[in-house]
PDB file of N, CA and C in Angstrom:
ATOM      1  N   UNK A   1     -68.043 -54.761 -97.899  1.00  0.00           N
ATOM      2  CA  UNK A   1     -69.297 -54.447 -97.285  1.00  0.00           C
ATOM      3  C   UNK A   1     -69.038 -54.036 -95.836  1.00  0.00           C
ATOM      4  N   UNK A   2     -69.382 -53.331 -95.569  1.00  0.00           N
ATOM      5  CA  UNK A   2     -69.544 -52.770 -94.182  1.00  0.00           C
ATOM      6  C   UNK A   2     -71.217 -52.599 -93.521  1.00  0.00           C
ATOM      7  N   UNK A   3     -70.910 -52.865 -91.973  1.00  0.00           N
ATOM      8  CA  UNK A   3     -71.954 -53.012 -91.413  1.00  0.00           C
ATOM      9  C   UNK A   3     -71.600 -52.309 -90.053  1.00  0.00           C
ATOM     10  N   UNK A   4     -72.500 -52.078 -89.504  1.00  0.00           N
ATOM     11  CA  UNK A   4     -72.378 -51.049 -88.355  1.00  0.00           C
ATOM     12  C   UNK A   4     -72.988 -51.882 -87.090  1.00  0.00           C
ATOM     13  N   UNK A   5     -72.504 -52.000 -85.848  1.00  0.00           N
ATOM     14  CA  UNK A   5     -72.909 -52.654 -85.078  1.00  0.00           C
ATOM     15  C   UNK A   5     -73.396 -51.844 -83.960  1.00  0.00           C
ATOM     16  N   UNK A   6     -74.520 -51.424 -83.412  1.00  0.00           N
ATOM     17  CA  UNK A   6     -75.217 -50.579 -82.146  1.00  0.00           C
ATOM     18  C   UNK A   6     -74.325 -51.957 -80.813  1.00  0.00           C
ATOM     19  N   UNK A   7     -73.811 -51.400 -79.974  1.00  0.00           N
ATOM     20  CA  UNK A   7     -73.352 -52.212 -78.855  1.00  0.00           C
ATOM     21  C   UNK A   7     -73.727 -51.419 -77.804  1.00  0.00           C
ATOM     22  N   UNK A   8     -74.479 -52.272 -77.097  1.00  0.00           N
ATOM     23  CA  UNK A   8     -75.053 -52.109 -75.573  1.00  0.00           C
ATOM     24  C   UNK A   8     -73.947 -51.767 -74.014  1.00  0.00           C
ATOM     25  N   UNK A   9     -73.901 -50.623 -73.431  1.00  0.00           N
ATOM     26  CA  UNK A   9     -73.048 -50.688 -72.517  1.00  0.00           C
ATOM     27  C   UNK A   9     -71.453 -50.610 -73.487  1.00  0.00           C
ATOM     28  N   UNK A  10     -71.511 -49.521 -74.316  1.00  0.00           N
ATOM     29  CA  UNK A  10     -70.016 -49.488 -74.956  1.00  0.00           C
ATOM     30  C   UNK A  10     -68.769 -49.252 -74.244  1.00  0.00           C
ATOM     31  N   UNK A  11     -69.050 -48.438 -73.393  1.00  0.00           N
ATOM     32  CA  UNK A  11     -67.445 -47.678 -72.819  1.00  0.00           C
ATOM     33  C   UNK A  11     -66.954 -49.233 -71.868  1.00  0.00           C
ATOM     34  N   UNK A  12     -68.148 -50.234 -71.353  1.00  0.00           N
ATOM     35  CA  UNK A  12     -67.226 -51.107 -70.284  1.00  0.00           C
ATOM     36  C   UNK A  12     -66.675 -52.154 -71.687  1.00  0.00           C
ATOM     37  N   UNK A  13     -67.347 -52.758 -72.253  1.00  0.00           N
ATOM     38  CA  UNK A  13     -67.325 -53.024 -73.578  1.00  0.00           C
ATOM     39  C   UNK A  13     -65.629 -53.158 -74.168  1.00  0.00           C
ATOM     40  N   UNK A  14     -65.779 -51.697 -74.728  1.00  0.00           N
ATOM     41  CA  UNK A  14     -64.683 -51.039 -75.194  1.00  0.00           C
ATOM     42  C   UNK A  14     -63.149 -51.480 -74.401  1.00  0.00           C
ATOM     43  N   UNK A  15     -63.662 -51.013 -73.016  1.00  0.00           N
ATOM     44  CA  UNK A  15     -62.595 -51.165 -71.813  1.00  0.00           C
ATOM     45  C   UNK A  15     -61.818 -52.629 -71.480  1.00  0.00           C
ATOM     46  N   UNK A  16     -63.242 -53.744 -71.953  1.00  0.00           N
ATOM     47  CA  UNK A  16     -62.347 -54.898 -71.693  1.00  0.00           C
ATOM     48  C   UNK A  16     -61.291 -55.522 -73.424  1.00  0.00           C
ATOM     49  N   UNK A  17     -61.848 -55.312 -74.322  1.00  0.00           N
ATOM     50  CA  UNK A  17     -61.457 -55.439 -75.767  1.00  0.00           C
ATOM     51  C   UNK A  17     -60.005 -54.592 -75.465  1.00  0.00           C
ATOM     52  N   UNK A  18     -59.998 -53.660 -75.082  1.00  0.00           N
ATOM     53  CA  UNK A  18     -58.507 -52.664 -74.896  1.00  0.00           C
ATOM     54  C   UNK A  18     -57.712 -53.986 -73.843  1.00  0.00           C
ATOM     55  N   UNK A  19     -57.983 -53.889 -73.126  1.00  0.00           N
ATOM     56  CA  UNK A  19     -57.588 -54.986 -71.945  1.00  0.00           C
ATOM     57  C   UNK A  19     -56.760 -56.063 -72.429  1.00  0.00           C
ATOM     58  N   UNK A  20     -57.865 -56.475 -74.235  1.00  0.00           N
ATOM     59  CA  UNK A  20     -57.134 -58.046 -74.344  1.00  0.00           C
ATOM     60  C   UNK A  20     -58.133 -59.340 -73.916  1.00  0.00           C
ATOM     61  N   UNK A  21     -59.190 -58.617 -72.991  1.00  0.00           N
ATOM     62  CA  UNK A  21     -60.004 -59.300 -72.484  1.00  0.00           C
ATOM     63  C   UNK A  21     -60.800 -60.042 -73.920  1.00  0.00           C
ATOM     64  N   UNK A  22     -61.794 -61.292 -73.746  1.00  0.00           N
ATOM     65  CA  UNK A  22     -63.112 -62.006 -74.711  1.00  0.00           C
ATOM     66  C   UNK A  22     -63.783 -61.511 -74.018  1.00  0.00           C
ATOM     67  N   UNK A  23     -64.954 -61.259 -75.160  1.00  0.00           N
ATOM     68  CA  UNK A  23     -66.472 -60.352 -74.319  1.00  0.00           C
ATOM     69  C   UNK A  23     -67.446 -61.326 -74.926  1.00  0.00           C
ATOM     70  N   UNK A  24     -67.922 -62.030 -74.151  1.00  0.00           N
ATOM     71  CA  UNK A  24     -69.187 -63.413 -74.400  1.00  0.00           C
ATOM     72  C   UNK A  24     -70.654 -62.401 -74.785  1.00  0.00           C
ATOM     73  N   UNK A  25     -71.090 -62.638 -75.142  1.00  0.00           N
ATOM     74  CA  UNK A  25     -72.700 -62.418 -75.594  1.00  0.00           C
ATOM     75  C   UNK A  25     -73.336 -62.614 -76.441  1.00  0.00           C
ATOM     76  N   UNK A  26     -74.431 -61.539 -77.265  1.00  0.00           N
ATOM     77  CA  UNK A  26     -75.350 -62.513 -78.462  1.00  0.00           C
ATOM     78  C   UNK A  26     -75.377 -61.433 -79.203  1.00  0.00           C
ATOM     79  N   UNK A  27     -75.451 -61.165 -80.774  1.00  0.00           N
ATOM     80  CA  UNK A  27     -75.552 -60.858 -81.551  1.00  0.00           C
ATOM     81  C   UNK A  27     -77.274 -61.075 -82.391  1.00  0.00           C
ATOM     82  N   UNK A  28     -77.516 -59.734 -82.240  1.00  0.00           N
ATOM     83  CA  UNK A  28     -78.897 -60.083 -82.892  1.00  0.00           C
ATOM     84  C   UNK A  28     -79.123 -58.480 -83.638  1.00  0.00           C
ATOM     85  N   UNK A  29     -80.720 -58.730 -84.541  1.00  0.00           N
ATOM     86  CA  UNK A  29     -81.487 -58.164 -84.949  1.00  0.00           C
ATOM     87  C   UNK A  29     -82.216 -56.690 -83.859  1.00  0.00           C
ATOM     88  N   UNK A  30     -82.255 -55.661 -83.563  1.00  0.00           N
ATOM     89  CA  UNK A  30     -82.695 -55.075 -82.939  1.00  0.00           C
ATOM     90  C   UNK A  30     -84.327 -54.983 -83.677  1.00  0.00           C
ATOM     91  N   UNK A  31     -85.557 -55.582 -83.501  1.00  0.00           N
ATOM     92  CA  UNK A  31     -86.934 -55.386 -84.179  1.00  0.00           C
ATOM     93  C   UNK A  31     -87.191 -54.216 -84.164  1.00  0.00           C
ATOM     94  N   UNK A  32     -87.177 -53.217 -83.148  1.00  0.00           N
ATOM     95  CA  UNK A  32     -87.529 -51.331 -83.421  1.00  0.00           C
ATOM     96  C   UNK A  32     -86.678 -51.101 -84.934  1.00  0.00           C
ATOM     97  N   UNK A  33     -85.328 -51.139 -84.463  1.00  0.00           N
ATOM     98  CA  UNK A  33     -84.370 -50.464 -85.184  1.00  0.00           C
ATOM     99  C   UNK A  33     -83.727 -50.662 -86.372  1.00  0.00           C
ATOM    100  N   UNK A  34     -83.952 -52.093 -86.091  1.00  0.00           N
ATOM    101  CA  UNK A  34     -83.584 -53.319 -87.849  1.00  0.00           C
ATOM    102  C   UNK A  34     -82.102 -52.954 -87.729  1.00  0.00           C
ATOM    103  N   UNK A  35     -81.492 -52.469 -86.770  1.00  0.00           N
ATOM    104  CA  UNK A  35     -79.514 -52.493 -86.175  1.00  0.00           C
ATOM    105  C   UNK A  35     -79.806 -53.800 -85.683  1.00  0.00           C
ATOM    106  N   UNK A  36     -78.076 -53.949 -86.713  1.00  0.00           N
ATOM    107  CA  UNK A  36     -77.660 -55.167 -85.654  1.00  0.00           C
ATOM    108  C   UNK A  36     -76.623 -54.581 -84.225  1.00  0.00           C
ATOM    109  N   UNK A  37     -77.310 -55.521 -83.207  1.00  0.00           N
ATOM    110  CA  UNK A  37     -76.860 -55.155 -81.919  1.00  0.00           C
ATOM    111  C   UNK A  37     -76.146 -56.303 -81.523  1.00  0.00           C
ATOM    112  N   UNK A  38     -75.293 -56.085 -80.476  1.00  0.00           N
ATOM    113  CA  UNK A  38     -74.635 -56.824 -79.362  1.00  0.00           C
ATOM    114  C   UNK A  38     -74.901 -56.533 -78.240  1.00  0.00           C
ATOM    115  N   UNK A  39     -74.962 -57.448 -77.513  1.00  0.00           N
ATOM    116  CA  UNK A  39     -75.201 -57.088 -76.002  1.00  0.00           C
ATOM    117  C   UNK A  39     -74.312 -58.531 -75.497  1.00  0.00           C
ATOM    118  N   UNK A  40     -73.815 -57.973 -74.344  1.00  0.00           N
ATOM    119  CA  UNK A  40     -72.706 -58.612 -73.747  1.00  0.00           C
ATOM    120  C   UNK A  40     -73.334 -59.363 -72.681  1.00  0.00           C
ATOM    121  N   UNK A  41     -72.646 -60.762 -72.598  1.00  0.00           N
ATOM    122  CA  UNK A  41     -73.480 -61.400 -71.299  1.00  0.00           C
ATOM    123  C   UNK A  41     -72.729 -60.850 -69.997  1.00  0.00           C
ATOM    124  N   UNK A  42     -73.427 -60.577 -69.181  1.00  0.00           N
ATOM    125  CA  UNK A  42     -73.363 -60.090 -67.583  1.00  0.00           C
ATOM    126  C   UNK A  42     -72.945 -61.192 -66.477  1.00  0.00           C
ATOM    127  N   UNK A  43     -71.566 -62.305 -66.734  1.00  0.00           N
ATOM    128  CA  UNK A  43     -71.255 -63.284 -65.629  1.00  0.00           C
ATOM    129  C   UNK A  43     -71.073 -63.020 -64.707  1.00  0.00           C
ATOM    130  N   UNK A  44     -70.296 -61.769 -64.390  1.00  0.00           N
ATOM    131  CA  UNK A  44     -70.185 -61.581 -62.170  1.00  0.00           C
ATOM    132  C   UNK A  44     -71.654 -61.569 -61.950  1.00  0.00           C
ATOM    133  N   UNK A  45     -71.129 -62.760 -60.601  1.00  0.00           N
ATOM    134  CA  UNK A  45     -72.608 -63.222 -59.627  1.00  0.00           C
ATOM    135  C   UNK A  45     -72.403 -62.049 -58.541  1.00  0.00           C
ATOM    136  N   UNK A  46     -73.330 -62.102 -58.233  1.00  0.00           N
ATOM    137  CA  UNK A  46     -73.545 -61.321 -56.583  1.00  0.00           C
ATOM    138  C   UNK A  46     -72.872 -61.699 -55.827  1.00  0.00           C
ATOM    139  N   UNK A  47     -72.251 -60.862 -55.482  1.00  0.00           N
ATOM    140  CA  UNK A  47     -70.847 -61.597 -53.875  1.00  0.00           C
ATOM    141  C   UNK A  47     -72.392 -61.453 -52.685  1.00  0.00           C
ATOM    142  N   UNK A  48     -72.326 -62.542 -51.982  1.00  0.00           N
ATOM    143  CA  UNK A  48     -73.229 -62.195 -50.944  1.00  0.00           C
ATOM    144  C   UNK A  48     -72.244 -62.908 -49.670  1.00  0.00           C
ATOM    145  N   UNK A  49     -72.995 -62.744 -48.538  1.00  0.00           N
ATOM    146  CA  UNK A  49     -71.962 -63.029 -47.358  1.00  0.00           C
ATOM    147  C   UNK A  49     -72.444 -65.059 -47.399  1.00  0.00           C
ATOM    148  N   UNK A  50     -71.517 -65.346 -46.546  1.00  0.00           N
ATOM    149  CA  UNK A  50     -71.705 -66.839 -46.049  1.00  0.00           C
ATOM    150  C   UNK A  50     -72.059 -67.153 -44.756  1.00  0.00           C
ATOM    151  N   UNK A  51     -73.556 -68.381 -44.939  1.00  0.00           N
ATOM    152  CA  UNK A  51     -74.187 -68.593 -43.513  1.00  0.00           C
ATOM    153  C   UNK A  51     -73.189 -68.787 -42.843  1.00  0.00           C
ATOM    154  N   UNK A  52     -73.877 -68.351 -41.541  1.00  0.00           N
ATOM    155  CA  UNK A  52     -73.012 -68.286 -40.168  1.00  0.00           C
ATOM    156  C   UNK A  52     -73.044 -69.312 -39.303  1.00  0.00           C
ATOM    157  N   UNK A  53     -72.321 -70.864 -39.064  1.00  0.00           N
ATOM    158  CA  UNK A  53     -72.561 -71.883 -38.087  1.00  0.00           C
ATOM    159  C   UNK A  53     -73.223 -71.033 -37.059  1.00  0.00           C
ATOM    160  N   UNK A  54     -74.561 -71.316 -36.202  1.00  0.00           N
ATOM    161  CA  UNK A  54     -74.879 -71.196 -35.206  1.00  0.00           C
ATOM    162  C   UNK A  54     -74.557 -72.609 -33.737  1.00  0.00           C
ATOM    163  N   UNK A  55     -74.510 -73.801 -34.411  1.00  0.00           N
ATOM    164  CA  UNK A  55     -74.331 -75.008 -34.237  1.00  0.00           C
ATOM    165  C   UNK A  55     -74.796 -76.214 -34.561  1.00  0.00           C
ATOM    166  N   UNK A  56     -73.551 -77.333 -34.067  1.00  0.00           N
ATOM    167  CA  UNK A  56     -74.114 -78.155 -35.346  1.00  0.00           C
ATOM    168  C   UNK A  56     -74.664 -79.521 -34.715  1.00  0.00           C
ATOM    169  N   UNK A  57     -75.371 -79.897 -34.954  1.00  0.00           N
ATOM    170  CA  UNK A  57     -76.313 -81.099 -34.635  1.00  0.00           C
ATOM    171  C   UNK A  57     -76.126 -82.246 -34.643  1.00  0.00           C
ATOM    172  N   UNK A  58     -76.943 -83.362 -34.038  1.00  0.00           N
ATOM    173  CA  UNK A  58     -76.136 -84.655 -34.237  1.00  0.00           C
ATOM    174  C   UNK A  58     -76.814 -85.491 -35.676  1.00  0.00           C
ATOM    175  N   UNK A  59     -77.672 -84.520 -36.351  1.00  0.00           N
ATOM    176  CA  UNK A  59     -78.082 -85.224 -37.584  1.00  0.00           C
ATOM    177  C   UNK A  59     -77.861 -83.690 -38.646  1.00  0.00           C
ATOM    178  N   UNK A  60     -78.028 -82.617 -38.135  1.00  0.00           N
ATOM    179  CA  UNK A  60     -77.699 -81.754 -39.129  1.00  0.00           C
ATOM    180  C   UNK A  60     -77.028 -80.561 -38.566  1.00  0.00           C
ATOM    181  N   UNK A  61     -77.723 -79.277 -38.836  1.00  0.00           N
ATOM    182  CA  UNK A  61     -76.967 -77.579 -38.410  1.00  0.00           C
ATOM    183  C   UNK A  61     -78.206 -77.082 -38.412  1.00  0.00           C
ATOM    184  N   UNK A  62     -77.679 -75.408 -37.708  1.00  0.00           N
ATOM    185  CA  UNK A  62     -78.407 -74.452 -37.508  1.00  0.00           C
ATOM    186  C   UNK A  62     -77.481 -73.317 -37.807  1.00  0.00           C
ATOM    187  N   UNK A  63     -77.573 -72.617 -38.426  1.00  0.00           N
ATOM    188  CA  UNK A  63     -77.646 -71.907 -39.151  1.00  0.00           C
ATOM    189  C   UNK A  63     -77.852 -70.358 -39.486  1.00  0.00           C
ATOM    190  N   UNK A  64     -77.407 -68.926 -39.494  1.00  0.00           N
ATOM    191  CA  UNK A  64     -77.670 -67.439 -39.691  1.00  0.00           C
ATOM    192  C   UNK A  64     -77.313 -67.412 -41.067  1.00  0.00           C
ATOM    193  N   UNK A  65     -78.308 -66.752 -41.415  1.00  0.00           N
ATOM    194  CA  UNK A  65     -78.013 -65.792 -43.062  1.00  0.00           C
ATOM    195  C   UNK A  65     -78.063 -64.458 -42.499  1.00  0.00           C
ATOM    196  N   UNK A  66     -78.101 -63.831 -43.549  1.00  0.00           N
ATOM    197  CA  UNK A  66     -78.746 -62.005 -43.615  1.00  0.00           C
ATOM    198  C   UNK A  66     -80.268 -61.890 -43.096  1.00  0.00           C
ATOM    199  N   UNK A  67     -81.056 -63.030 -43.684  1.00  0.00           N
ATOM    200  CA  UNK A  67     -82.539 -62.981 -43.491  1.00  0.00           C
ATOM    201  C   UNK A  67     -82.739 -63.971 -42.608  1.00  0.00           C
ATOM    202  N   UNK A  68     -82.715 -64.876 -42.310  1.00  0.00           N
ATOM    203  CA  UNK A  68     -83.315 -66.404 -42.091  1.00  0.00           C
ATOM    204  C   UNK A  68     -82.492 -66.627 -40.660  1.00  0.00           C
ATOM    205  N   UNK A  69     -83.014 -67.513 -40.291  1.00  0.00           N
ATOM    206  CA  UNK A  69     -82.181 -68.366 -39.361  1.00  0.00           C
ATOM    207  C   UNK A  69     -82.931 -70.019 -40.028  1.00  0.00           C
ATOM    208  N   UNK A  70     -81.997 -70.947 -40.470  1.00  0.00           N
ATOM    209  CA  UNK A  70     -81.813 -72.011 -41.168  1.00  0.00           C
ATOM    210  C   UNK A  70     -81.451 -73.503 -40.038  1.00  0.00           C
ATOM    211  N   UNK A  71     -82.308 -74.503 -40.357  1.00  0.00           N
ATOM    212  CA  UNK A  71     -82.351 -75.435 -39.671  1.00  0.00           C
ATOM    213  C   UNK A  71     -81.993 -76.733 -40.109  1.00  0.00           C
ATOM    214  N   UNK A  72     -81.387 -77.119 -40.809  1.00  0.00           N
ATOM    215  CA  UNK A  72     -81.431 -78.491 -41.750  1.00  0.00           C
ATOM    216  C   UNK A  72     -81.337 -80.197 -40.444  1.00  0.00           C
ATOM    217  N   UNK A  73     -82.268 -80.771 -40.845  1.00  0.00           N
ATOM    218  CA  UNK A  73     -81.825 -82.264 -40.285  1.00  0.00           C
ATOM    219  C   UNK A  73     -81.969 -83.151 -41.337  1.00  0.00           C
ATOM    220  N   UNK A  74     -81.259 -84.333 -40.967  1.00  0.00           N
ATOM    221  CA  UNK A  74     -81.316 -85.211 -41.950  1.00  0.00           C
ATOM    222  C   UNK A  74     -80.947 -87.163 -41.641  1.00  0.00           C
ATOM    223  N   UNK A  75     -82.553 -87.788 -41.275  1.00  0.00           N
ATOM    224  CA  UNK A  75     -81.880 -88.719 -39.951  1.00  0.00           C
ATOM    225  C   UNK A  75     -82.230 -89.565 -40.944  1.00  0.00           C
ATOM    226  N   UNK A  76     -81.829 -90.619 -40.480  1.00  0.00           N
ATOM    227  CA  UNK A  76     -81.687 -92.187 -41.707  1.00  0.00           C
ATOM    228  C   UNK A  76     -83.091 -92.821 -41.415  1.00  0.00           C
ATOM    229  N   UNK A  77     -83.665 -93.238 -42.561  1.00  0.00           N
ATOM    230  CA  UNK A  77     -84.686 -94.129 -42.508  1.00  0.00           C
ATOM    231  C   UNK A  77     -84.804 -95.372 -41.513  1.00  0.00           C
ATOM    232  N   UNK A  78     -83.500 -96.087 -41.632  1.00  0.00           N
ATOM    233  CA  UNK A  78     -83.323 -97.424 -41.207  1.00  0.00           C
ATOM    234  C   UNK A  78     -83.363 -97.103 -39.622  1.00  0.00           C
ATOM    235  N   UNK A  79     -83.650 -96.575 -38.476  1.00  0.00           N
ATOM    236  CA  UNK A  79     -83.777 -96.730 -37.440  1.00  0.00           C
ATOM    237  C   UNK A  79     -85.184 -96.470 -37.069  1.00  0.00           C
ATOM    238  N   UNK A  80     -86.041 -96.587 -37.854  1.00  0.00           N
ATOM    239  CA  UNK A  80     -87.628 -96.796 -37.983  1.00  0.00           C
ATOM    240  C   UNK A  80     -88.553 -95.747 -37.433  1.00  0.00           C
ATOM    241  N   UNK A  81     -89.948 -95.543 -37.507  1.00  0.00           N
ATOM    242  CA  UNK A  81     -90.206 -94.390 -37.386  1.00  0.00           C
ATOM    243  C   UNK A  81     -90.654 -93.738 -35.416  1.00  0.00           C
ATOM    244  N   UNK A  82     -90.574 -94.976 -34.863  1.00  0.00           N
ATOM    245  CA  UNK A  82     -90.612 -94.428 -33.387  1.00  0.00           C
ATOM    246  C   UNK A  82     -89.252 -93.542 -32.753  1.00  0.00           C
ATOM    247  N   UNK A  83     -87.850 -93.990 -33.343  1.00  0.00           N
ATOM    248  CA  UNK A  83     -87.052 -93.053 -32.912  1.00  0.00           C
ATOM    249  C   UNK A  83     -86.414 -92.546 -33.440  1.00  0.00           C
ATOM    250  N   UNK A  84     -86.811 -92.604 -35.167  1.00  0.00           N
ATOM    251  CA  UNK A  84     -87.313 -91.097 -35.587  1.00  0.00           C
ATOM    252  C   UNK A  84     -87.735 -90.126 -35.491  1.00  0.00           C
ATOM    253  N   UNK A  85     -89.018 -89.935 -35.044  1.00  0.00           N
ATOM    254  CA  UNK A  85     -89.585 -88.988 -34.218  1.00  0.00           C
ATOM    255  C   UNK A  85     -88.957 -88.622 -33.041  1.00  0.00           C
ATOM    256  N   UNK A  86     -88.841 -89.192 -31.951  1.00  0.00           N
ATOM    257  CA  UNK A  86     -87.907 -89.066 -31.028  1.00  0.00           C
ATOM    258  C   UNK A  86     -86.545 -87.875 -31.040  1.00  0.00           C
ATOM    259  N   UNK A  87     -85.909 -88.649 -32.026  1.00  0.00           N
ATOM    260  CA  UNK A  87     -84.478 -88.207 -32.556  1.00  0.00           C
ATOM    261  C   UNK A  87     -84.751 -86.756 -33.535  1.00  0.00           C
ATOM    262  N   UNK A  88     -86.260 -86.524 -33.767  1.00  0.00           N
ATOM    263  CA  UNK A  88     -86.620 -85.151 -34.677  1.00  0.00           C
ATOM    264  C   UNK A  88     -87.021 -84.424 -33.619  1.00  0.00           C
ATOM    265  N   UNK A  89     -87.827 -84.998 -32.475  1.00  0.00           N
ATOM    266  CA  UNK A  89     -87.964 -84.205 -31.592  1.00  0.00           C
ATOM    267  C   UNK A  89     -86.897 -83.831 -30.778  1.00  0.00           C
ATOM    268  N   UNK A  90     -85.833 -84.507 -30.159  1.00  0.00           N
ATOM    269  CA  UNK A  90     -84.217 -83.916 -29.418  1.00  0.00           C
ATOM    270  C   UNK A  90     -83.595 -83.218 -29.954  1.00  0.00           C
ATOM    271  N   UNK A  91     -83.573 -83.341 -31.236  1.00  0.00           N
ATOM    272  CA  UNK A  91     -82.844 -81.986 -32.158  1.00  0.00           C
ATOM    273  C   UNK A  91     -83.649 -81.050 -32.218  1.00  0.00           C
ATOM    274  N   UNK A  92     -85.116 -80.799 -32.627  1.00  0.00           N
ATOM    275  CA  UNK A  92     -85.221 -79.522 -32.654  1.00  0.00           C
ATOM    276  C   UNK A  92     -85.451 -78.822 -31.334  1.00  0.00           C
ATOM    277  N   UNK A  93     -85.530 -79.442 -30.092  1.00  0.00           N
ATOM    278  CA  UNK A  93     -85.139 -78.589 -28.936  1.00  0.00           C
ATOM    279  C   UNK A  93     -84.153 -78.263 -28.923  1.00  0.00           C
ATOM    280  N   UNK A  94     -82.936 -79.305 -29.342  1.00  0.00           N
ATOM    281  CA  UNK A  94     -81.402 -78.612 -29.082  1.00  0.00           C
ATOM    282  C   UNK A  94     -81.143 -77.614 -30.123  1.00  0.00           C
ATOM    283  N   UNK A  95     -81.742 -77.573 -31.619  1.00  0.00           N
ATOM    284  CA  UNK A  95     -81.562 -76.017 -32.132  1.00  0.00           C
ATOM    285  C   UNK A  95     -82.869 -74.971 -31.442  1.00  0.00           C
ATOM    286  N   UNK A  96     -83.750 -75.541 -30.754  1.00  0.00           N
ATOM    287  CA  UNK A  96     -84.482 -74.142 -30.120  1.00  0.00           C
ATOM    288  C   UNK A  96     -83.414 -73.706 -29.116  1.00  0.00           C
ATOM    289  N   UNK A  97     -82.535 -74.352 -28.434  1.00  0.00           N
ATOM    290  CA  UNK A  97     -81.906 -73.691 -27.250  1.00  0.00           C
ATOM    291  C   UNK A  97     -80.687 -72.938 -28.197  1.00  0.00           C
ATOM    292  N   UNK A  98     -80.304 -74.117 -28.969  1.00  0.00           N
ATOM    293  CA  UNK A  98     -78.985 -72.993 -29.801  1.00  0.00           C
ATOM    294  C   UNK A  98     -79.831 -71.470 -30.347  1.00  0.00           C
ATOM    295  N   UNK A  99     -80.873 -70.945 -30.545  1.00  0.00           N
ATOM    296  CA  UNK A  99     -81.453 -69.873 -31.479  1.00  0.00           C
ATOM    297  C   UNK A  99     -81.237 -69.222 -30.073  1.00  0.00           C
ATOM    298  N   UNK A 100     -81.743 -69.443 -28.834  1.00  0.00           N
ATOM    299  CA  UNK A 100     -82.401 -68.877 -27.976  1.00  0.00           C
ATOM    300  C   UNK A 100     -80.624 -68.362 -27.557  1.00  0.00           C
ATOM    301  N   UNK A 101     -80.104 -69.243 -27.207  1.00  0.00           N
ATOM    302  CA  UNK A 101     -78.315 -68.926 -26.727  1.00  0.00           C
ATOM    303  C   UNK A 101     -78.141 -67.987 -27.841  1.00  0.00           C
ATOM    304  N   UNK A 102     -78.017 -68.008 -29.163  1.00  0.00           N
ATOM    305  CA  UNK A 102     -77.840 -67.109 -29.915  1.00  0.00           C
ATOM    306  C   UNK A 102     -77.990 -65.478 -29.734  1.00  0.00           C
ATOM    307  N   UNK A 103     -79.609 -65.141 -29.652  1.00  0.00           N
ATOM    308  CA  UNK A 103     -80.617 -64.564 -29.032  1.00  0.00           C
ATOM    309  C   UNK A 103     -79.863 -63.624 -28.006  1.00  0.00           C
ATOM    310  N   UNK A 104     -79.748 -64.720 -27.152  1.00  0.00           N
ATOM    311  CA  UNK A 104     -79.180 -64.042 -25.633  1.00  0.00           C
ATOM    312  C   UNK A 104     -77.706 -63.352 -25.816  1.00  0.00           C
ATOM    313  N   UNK A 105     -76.882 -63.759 -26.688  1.00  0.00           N
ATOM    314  CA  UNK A 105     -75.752 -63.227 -26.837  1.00  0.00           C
ATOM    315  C   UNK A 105     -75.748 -61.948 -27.613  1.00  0.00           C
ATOM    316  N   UNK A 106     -76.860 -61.884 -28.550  1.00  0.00           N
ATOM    317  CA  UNK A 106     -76.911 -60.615 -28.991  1.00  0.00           C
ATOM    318  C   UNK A 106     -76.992 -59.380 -28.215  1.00  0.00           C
ATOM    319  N   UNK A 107     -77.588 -59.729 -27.147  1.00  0.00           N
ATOM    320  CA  UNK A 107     -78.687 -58.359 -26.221  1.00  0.00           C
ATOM    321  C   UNK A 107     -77.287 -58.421 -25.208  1.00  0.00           C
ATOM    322  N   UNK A 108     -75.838 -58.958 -25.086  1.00  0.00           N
ATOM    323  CA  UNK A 108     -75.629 -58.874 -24.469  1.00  0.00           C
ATOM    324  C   UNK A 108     -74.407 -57.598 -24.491  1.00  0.00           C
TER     325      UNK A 108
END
């Protein structure tokens, strides 16, 4: 018995099977066509760049992407909530001055 297989994206397909390469994906029913198809799963992720230390904090960082400028803190419960606040308020002045130093180095 022979059966005919419609494969999605043949020539890269083709290219890794020559290679030697395994080609991961799913095998199904095409509903238009009543072919059985393959289609190959697509694993390369997106290379994207890596945040940029702007500087780093005495409870967390600050942070450059492509889009964002990124702030993370992260202060312990157990020193209660008066210098907590406190300690949320000294950091985020010291990352407003790190953005602003940032800032200034650009234009320079």
């Amino acid at each position: 018995m022979k059966k005919y297989i419609d494969i999605k994206d043949a020539s890269e397909l083709l290219d890794s099977i020559v290679a030697g390469k395994r080609v991961e994906g799913v095998l199904f029913k095409d509903k238009n066509t009543g072919c059985i198809t393959f289609k190959a799963y697509k694993r390369k992720a997106a290379k994207r760049r890596c945040d940029r230390l702007l500087r780093h904090l005495e409870h967390g960082w600050v942070k450059e992407s492509t889009e964002r400028i990124k702030v993370y803190e992260s202060i312990p419960k157990v020193i209660g909530t008066p210098r907590l606040l406190t300690t949320l308020e000294r950091e985020t002045k010291e990352a407003s001055m790190a953005i602003i130093d940032y800032a200034l180095d650009l234009e320079d």
